[in-house]
PDB file of N, CA and C in Angstrom:
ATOM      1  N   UNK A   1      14.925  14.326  16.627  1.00  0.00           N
ATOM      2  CA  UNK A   1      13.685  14.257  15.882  1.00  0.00           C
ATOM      3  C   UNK A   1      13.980  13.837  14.441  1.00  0.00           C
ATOM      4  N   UNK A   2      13.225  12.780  13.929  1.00  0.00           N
ATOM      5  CA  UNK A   2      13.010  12.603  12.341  1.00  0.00           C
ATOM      6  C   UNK A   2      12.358  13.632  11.686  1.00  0.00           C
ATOM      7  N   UNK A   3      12.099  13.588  10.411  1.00  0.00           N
ATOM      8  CA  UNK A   3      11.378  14.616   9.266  1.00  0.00           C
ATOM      9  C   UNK A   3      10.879  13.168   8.770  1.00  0.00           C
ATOM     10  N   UNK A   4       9.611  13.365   8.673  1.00  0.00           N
ATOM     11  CA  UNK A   4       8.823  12.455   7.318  1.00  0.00           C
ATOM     12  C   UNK A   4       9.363  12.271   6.196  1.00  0.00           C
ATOM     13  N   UNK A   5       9.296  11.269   5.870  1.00  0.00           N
ATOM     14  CA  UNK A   5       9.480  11.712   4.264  1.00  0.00           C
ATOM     15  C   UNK A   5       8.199  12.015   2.675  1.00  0.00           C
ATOM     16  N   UNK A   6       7.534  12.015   3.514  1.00  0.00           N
ATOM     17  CA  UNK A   6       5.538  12.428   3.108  1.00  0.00           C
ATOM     18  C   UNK A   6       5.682  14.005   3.033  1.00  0.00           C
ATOM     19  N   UNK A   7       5.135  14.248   4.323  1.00  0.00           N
ATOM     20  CA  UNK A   7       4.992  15.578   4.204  1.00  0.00           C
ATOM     21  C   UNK A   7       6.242  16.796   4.972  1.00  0.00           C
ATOM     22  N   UNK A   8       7.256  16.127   5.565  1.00  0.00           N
ATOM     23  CA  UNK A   8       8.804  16.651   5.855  1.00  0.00           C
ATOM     24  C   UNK A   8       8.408  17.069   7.109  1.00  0.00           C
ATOM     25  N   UNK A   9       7.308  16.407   8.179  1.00  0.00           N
ATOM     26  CA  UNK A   9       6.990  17.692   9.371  1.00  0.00           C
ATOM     27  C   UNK A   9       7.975  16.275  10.232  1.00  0.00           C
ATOM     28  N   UNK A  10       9.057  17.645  10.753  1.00  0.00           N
ATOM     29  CA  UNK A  10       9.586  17.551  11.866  1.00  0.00           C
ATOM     30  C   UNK A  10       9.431  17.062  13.581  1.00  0.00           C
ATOM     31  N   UNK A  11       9.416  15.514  13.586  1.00  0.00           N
ATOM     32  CA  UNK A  11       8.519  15.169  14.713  1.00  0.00           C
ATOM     33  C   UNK A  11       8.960  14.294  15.863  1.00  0.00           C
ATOM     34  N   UNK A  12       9.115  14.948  16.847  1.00  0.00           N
ATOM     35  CA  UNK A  12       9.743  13.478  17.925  1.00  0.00           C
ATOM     36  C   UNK A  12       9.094  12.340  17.987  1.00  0.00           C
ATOM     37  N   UNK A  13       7.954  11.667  18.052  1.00  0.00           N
ATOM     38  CA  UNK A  13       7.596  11.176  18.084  1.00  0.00           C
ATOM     39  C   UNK A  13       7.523  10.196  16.257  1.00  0.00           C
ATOM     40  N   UNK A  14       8.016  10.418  15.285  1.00  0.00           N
ATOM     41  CA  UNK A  14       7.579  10.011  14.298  1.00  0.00           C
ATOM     42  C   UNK A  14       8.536   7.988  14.244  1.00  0.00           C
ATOM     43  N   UNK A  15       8.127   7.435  13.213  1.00  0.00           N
ATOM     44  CA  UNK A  15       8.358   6.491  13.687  1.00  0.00           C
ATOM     45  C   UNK A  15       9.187   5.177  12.195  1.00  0.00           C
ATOM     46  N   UNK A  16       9.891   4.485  12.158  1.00  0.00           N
ATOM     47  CA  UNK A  16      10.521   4.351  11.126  1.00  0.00           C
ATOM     48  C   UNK A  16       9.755   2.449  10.803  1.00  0.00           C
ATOM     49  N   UNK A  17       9.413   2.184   9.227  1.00  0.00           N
ATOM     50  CA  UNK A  17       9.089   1.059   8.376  1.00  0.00           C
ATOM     51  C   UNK A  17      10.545   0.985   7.691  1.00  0.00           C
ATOM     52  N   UNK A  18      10.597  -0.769   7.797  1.00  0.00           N
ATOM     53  CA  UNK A  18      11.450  -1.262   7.463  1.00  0.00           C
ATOM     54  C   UNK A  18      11.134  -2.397   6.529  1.00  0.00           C
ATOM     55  N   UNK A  19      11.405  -2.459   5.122  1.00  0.00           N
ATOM     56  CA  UNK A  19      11.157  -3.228   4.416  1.00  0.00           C
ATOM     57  C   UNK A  19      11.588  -4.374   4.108  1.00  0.00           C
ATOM     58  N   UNK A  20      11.217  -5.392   3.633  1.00  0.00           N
ATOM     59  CA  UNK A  20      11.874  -7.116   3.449  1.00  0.00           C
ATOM     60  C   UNK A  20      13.474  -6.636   2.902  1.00  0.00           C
ATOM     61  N   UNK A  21      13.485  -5.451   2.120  1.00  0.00           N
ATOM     62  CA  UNK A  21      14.834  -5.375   1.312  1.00  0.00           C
ATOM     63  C   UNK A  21      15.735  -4.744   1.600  1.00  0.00           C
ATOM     64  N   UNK A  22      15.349  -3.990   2.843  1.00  0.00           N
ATOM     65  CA  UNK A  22      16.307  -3.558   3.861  1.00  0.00           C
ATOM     66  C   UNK A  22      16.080  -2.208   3.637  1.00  0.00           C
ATOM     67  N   UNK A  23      14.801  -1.345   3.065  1.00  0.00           N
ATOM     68  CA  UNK A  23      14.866   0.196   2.798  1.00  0.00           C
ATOM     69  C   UNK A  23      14.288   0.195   3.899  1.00  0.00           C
ATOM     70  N   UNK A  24      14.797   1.773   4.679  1.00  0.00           N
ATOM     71  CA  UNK A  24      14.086   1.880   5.943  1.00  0.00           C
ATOM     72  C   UNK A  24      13.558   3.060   5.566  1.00  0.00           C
ATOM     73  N   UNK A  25      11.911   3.851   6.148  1.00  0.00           N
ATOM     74  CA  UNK A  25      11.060   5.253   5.882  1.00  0.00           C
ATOM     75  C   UNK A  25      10.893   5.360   6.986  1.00  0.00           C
ATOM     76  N   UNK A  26      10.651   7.033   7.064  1.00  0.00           N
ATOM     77  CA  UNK A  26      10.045   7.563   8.190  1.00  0.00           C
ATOM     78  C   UNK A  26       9.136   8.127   8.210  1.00  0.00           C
ATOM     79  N   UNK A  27       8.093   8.250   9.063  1.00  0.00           N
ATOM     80  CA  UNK A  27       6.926   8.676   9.184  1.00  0.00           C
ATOM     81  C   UNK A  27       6.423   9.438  10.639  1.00  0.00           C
ATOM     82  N   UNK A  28       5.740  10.514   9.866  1.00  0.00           N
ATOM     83  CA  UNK A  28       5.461  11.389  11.565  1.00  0.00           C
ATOM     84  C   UNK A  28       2.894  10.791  11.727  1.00  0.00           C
ATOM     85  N   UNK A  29       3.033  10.087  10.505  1.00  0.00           N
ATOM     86  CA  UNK A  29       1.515   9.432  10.907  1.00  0.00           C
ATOM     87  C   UNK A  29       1.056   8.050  10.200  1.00  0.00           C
ATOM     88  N   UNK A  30       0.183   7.494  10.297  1.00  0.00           N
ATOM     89  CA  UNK A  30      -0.344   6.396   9.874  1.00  0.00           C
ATOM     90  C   UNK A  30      -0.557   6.717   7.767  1.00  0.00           C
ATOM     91  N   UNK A  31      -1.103   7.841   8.547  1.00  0.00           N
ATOM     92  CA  UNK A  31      -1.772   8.574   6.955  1.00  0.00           C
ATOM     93  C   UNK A  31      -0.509   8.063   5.847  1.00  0.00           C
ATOM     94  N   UNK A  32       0.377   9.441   6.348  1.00  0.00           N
ATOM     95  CA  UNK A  32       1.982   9.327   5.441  1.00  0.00           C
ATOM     96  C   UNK A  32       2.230   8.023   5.088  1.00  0.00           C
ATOM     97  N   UNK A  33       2.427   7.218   5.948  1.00  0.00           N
ATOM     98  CA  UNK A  33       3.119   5.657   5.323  1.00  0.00           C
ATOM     99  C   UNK A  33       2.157   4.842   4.261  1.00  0.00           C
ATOM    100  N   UNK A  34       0.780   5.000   4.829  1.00  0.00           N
ATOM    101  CA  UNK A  34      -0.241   4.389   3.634  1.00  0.00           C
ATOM    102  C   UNK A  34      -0.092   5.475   2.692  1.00  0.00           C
ATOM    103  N   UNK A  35       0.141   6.224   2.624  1.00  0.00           N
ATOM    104  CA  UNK A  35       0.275   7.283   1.092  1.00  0.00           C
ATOM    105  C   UNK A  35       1.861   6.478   0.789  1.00  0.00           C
ATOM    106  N   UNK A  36       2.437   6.453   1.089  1.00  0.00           N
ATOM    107  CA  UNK A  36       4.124   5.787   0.511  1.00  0.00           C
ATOM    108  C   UNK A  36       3.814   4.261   0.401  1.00  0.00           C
ATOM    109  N   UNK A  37       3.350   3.509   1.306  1.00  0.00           N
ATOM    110  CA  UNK A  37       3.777   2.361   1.165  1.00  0.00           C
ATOM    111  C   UNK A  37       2.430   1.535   0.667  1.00  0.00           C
ATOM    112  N   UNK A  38       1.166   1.901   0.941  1.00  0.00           N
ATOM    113  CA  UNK A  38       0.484   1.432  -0.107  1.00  0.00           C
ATOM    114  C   UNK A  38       0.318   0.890  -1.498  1.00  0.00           C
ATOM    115  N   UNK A  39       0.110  -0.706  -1.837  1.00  0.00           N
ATOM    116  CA  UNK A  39      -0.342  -0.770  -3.101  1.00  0.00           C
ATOM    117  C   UNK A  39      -1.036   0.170  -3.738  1.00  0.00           C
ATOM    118  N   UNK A  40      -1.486   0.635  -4.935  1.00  0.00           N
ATOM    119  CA  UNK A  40      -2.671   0.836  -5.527  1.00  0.00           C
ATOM    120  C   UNK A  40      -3.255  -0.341  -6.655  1.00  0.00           C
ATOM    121  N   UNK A  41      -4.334  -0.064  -6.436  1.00  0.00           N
ATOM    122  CA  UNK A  41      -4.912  -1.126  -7.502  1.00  0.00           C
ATOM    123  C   UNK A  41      -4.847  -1.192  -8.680  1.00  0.00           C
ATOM    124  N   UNK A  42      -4.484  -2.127  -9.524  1.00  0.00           N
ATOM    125  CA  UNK A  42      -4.256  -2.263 -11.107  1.00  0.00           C
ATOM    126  C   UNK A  42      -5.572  -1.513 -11.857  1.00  0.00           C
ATOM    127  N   UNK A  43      -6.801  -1.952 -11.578  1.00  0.00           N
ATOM    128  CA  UNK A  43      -8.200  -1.551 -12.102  1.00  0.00           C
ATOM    129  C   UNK A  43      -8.924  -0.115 -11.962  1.00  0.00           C
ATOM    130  N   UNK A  44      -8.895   0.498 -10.483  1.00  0.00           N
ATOM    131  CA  UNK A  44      -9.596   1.765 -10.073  1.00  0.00           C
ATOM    132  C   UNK A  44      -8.194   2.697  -9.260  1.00  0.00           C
ATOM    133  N   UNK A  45      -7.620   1.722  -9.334  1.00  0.00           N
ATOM    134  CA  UNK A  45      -6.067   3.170  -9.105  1.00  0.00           C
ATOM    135  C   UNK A  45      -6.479   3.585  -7.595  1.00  0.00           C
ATOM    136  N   UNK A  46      -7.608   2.776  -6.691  1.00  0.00           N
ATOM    137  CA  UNK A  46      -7.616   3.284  -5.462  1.00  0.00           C
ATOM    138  C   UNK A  46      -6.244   2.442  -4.909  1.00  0.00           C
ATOM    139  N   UNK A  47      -5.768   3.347  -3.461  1.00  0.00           N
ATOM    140  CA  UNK A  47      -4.833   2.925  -2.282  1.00  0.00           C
ATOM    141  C   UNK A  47      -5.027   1.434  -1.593  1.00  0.00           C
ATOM    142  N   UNK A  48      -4.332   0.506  -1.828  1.00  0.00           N
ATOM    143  CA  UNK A  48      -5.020  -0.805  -1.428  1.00  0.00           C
ATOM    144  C   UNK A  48      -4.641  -1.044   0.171  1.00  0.00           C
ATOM    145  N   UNK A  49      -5.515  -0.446   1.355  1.00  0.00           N
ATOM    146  CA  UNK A  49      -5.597  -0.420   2.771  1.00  0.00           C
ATOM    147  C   UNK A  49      -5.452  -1.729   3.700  1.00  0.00           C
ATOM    148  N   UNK A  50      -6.224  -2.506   2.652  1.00  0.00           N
ATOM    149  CA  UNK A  50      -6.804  -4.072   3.760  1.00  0.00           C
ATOM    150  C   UNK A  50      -6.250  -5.171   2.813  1.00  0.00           C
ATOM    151  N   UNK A  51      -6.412  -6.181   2.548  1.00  0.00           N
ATOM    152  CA  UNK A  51      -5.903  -7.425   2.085  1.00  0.00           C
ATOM    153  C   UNK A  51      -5.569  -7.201   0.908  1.00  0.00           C
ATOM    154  N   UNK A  52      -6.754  -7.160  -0.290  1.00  0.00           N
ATOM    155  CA  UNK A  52      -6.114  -6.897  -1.940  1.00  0.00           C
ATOM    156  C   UNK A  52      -5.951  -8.078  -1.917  1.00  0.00           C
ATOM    157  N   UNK A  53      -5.801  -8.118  -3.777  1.00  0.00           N
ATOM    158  CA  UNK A  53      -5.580  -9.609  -4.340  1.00  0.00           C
ATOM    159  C   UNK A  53      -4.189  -9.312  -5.491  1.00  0.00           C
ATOM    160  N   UNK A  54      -3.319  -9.962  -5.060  1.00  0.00           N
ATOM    161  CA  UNK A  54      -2.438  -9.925  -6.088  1.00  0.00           C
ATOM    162  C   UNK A  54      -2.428 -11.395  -6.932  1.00  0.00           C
ATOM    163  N   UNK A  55      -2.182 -11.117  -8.080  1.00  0.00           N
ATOM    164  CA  UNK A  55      -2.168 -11.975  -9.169  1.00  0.00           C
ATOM    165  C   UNK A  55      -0.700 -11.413 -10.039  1.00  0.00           C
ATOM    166  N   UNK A  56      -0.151 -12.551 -10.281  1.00  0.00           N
ATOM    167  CA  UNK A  56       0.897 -12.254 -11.061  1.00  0.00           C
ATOM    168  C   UNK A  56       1.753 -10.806 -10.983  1.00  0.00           C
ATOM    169  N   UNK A  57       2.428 -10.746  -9.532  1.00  0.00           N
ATOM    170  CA  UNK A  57       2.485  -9.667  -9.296  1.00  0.00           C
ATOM    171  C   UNK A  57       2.224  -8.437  -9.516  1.00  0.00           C
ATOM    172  N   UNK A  58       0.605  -8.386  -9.724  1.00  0.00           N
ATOM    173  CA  UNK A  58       0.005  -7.203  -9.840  1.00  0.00           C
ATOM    174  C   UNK A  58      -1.008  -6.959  -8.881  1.00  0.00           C
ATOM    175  N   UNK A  59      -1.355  -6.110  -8.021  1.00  0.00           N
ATOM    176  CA  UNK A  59      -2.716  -5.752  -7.288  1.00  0.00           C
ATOM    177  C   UNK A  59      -3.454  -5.439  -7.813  1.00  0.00           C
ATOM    178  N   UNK A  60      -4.485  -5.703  -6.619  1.00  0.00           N
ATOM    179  CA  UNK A  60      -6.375  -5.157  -7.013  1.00  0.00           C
ATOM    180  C   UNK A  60      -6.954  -5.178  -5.496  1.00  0.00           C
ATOM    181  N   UNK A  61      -7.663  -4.237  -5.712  1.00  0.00           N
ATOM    182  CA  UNK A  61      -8.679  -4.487  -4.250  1.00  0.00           C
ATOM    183  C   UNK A  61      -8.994  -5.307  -3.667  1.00  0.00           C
ATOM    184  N   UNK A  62      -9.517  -5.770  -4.976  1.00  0.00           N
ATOM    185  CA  UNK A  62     -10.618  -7.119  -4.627  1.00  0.00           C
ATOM    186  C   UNK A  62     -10.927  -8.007  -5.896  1.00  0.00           C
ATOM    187  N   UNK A  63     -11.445  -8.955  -5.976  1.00  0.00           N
ATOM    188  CA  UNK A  63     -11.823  -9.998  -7.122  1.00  0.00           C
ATOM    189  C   UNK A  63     -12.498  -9.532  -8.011  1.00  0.00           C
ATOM    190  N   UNK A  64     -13.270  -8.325  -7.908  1.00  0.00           N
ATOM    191  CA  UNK A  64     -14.384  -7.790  -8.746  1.00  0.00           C
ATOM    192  C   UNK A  64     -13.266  -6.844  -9.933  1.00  0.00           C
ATOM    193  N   UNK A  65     -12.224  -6.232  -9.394  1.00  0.00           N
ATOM    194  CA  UNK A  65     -11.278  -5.607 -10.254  1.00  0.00           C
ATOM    195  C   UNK A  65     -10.495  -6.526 -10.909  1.00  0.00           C
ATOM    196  N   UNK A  66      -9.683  -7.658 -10.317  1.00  0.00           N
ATOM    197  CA  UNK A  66      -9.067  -8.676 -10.739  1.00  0.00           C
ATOM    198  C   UNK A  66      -9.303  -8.619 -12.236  1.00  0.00           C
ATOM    199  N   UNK A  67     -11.207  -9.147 -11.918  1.00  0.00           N
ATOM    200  CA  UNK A  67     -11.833  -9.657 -13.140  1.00  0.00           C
ATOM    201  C   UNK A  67     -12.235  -8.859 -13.969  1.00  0.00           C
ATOM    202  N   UNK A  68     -12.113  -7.351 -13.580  1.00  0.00           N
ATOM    203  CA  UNK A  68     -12.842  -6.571 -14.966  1.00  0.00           C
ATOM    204  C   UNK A  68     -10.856  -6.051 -15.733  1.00  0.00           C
ATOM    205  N   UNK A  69     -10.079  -6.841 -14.732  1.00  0.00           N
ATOM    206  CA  UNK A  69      -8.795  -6.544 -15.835  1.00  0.00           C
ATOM    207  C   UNK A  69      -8.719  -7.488 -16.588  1.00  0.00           C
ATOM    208  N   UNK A  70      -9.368  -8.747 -16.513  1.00  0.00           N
ATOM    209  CA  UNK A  70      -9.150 -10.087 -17.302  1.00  0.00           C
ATOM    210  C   UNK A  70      -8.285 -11.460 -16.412  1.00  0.00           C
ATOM    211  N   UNK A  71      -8.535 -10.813 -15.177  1.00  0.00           N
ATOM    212  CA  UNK A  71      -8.091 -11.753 -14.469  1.00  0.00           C
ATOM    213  C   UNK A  71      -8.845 -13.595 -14.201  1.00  0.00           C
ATOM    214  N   UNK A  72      -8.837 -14.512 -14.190  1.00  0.00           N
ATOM    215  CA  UNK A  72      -9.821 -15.517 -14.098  1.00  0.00           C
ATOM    216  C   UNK A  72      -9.367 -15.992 -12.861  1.00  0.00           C
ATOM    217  N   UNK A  73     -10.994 -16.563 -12.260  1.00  0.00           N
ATOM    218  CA  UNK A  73     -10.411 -17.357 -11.229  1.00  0.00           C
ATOM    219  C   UNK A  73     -10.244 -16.978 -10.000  1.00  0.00           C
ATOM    220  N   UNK A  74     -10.526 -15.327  -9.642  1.00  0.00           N
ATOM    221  CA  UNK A  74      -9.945 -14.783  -8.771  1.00  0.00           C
ATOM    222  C   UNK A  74     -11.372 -14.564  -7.508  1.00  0.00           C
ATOM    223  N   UNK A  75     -11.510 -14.825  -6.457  1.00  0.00           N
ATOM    224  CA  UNK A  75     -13.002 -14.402  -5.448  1.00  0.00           C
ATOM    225  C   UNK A  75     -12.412 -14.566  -4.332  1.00  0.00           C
ATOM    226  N   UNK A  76     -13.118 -13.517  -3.704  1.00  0.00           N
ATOM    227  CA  UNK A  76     -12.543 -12.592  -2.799  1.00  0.00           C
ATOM    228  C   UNK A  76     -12.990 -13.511  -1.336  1.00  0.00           C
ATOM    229  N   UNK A  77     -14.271 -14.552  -1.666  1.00  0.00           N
ATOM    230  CA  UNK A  77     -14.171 -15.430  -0.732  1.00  0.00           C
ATOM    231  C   UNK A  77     -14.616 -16.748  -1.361  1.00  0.00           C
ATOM    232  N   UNK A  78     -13.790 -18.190  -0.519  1.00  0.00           N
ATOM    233  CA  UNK A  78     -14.400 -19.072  -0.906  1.00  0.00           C
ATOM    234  C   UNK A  78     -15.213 -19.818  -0.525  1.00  0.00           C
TER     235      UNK A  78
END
């Protein structure tokens, strides 16, 4: 059995993310890894779940944050 590295619960079933840079995590749920491996957004500091917009290697949700950081240029569709 692994241990999370989120919340440390001890789990056969838990399951390991492997990153472009070769760090590997473990996880006993979906939850845990979006709490670790989640962006957050530059603007409202929420968990970025679904696409996000990065600009100059920085995130945002969406185009509407982009732009209230001073981002130009940025819409979420074209």
């Amino acid at each position: 059995m692994a241990h999370c590295e989120v919340c440390g619960n001890d789990y056969d079933l838990a399951f390991y993310v492997e990153t472009q840079d070769g760090a590997r995590h473990v996880f006993d749920s979906f939850a845990c890894a979006i709490h670790r491996m989640a962006p957050i957004c530059e603007h409202c500091r929420v968990q970025i779940i679904g696409q996000g917009v990065e600009v100059d290697g920085q995130w945002y949700c969406g185009a509407h944050c982009a732009r209230a950081e001073g981002r130009a240029g940025i819409v979420d569709k074209v």
